[in-house]
Protein backbone atom coordinates (compact mmCIF):
# COMPACT_ATOMS: atom_id res chain seq x y z
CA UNK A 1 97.99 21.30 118.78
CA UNK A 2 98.56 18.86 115.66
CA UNK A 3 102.39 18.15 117.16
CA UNK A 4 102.68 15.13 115.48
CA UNK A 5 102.35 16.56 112.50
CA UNK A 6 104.96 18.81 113.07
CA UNK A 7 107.81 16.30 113.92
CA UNK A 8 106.70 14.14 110.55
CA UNK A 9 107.04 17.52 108.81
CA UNK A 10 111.01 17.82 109.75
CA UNK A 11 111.52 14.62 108.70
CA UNK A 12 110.10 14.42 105.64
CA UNK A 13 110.30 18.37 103.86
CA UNK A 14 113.56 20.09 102.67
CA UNK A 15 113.80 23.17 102.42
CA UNK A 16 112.58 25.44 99.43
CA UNK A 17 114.38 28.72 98.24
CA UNK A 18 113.02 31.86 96.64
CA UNK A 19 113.65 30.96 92.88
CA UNK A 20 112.06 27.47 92.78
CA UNK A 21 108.88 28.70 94.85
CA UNK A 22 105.23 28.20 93.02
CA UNK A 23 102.14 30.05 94.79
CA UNK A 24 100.77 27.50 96.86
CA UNK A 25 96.97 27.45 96.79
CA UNK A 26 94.17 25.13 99.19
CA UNK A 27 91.17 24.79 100.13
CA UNK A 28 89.08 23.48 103.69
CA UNK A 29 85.63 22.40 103.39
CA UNK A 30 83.82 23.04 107.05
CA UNK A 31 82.71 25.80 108.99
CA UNK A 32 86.46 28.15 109.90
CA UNK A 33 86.87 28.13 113.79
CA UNK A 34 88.70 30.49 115.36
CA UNK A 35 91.45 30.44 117.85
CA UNK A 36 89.98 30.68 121.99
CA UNK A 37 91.47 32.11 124.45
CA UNK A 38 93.21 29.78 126.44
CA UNK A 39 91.49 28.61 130.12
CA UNK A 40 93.44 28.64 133.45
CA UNK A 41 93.28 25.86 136.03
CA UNK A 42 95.69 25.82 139.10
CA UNK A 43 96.27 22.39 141.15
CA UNK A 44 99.49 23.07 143.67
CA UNK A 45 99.72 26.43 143.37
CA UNK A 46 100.58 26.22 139.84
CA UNK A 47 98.41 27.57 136.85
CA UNK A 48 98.11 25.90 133.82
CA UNK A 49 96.97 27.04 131.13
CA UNK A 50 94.87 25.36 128.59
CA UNK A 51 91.77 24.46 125.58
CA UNK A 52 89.36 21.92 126.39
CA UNK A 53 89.74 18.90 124.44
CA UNK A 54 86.29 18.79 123.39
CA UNK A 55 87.05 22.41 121.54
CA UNK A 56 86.00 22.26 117.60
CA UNK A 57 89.70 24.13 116.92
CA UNK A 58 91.89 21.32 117.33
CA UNK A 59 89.36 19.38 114.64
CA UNK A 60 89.94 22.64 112.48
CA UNK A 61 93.40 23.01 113.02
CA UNK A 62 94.29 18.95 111.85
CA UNK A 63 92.12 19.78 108.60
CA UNK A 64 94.18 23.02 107.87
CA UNK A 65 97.11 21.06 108.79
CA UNK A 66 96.30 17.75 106.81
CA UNK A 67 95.48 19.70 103.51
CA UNK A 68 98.74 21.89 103.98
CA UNK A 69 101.00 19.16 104.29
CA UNK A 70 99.59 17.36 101.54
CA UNK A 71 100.13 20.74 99.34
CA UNK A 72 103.91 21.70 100.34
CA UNK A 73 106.91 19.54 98.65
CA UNK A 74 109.25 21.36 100.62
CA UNK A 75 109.47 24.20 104.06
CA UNK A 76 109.60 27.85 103.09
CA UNK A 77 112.70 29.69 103.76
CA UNK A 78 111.47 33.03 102.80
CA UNK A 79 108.86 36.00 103.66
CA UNK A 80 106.31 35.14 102.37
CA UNK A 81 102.38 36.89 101.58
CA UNK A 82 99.16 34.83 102.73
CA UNK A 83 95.96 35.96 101.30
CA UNK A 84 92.77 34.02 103.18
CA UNK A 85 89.00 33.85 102.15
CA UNK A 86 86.42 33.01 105.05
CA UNK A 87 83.40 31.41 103.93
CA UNK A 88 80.30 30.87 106.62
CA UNK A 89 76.60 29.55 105.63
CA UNK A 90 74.73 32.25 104.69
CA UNK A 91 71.44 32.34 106.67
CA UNK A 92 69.47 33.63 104.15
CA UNK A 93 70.37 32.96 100.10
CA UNK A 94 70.32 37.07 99.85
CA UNK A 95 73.15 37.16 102.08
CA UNK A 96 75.72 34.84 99.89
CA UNK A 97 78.15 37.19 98.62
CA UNK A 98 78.02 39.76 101.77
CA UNK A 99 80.95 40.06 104.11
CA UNK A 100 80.14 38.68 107.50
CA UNK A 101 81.01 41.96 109.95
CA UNK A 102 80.19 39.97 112.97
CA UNK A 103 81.51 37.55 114.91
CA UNK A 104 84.20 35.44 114.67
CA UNK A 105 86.92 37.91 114.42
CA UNK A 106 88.71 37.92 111.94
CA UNK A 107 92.16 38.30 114.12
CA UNK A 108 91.37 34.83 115.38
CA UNK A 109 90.50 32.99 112.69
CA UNK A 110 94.22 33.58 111.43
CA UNK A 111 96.10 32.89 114.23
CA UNK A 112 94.33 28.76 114.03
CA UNK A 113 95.30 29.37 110.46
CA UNK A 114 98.92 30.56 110.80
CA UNK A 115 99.19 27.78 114.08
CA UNK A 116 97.97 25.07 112.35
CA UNK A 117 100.33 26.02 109.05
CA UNK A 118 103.13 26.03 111.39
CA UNK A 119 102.24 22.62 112.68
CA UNK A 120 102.32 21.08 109.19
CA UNK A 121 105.67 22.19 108.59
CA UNK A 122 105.10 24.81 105.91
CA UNK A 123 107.71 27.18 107.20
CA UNK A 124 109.90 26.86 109.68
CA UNK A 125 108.15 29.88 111.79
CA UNK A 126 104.66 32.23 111.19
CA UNK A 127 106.64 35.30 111.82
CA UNK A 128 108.00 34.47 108.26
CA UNK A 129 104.64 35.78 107.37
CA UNK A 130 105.28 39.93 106.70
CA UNK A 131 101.85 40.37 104.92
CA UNK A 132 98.58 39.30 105.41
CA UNK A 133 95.43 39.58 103.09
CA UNK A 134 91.83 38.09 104.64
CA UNK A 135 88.18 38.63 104.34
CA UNK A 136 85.14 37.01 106.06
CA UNK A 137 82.33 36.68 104.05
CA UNK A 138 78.54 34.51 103.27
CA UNK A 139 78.40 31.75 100.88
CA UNK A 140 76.19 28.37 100.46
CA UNK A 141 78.80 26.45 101.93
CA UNK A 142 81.39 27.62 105.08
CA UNK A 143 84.92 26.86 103.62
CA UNK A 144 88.41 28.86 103.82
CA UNK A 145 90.42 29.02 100.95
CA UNK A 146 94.33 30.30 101.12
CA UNK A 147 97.28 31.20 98.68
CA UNK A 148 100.64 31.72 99.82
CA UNK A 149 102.73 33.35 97.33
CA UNK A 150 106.70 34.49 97.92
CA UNK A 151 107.85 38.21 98.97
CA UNK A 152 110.27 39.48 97.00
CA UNK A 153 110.70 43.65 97.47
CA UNK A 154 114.13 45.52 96.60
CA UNK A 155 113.66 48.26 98.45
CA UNK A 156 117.13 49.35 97.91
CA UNK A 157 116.97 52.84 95.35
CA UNK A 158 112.99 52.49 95.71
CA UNK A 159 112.23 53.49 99.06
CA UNK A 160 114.51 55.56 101.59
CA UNK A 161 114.77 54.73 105.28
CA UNK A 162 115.62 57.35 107.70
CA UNK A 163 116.67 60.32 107.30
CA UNK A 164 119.15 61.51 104.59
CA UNK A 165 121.75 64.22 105.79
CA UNK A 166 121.81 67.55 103.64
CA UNK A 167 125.31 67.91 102.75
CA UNK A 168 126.86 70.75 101.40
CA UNK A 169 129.36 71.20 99.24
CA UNK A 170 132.32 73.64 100.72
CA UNK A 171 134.35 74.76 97.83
């Protein structure tokens, strides 16, 4: 986990409203990791979990974070819509271009992403994300490449939720 980014974050970030929010847009050269599942160890009857610190993540995670927090002026308030491109080496140069419907998943290479945007302080929590857009595919180079852009539905006299009683009109 890049903590110490986090608590620098806090410090140093005010928050950002709706109206003065620009798309924010980066991206991270390398090959996109995705999140493990965590390991278990127990020492006096106690388990702890954990990822080894030899794991290529947390090196993944401090570049997403690094970049991010270099590209934010100030913490998102606000739902907001994050749209992520997976790039991996292509093993052959007929492949560049395909989507990559193998392994990592692609469930798992957002959750390091979301985590590690967390860390740098771009918004206060990742359940402040309410819609996601990714794809995995080949290129020359492995990269990932994000945009986070505001949410801003009026669903009020658009969309009805529940059910609407008939009523009648006694006269």
């Amino acid at each position: 986990m890049t903590a110490p980014i986090a608590a620098h974050t806090c410090a140093s970030h005010n928050v950002r409203t709706l109206n003065d929010f620009e798309p924010i847009s980066f991206r991270v050269e390398g090959v996109p990791v995705a999140q493990p599942r965590h390991r278990a160890s127990f020492r006096g009857g106690f388990a702890k979990m954990y990822i080894p610190k030899s794991h290529a993540i947390h090196a993944w995670k401090n570049a997403i974070s690094r970049i991010a927090f270099e590209s934010i002026e100030n913490q998102l308030e606000h739902a907001v819509k994050v749209d992520v491109l997976f790039v991996f080496k292509a093993p052959r140069k007929t492949e560049v271009g395909n989507f990559k419907a193998s392994k990592p998943d692609i469930d798992n290479l957002l959750k390091a992403v979301l985590d590690a945007l967390t860390d740098a302080g771009m918004w206060n929590d990742d359940s402040q994300v309410v819609q996601i857009s990714s794809a995995k595919m080949y290129g020359l180079v492995p990269f990932m490449e994000i945009q986070i852009t505001p949410v801003n539905f009026n669903i009020e006299g658009n969309i009805k939720i529940g059910k609407e009683k008939a009523t009648k009109n006694k006269s």
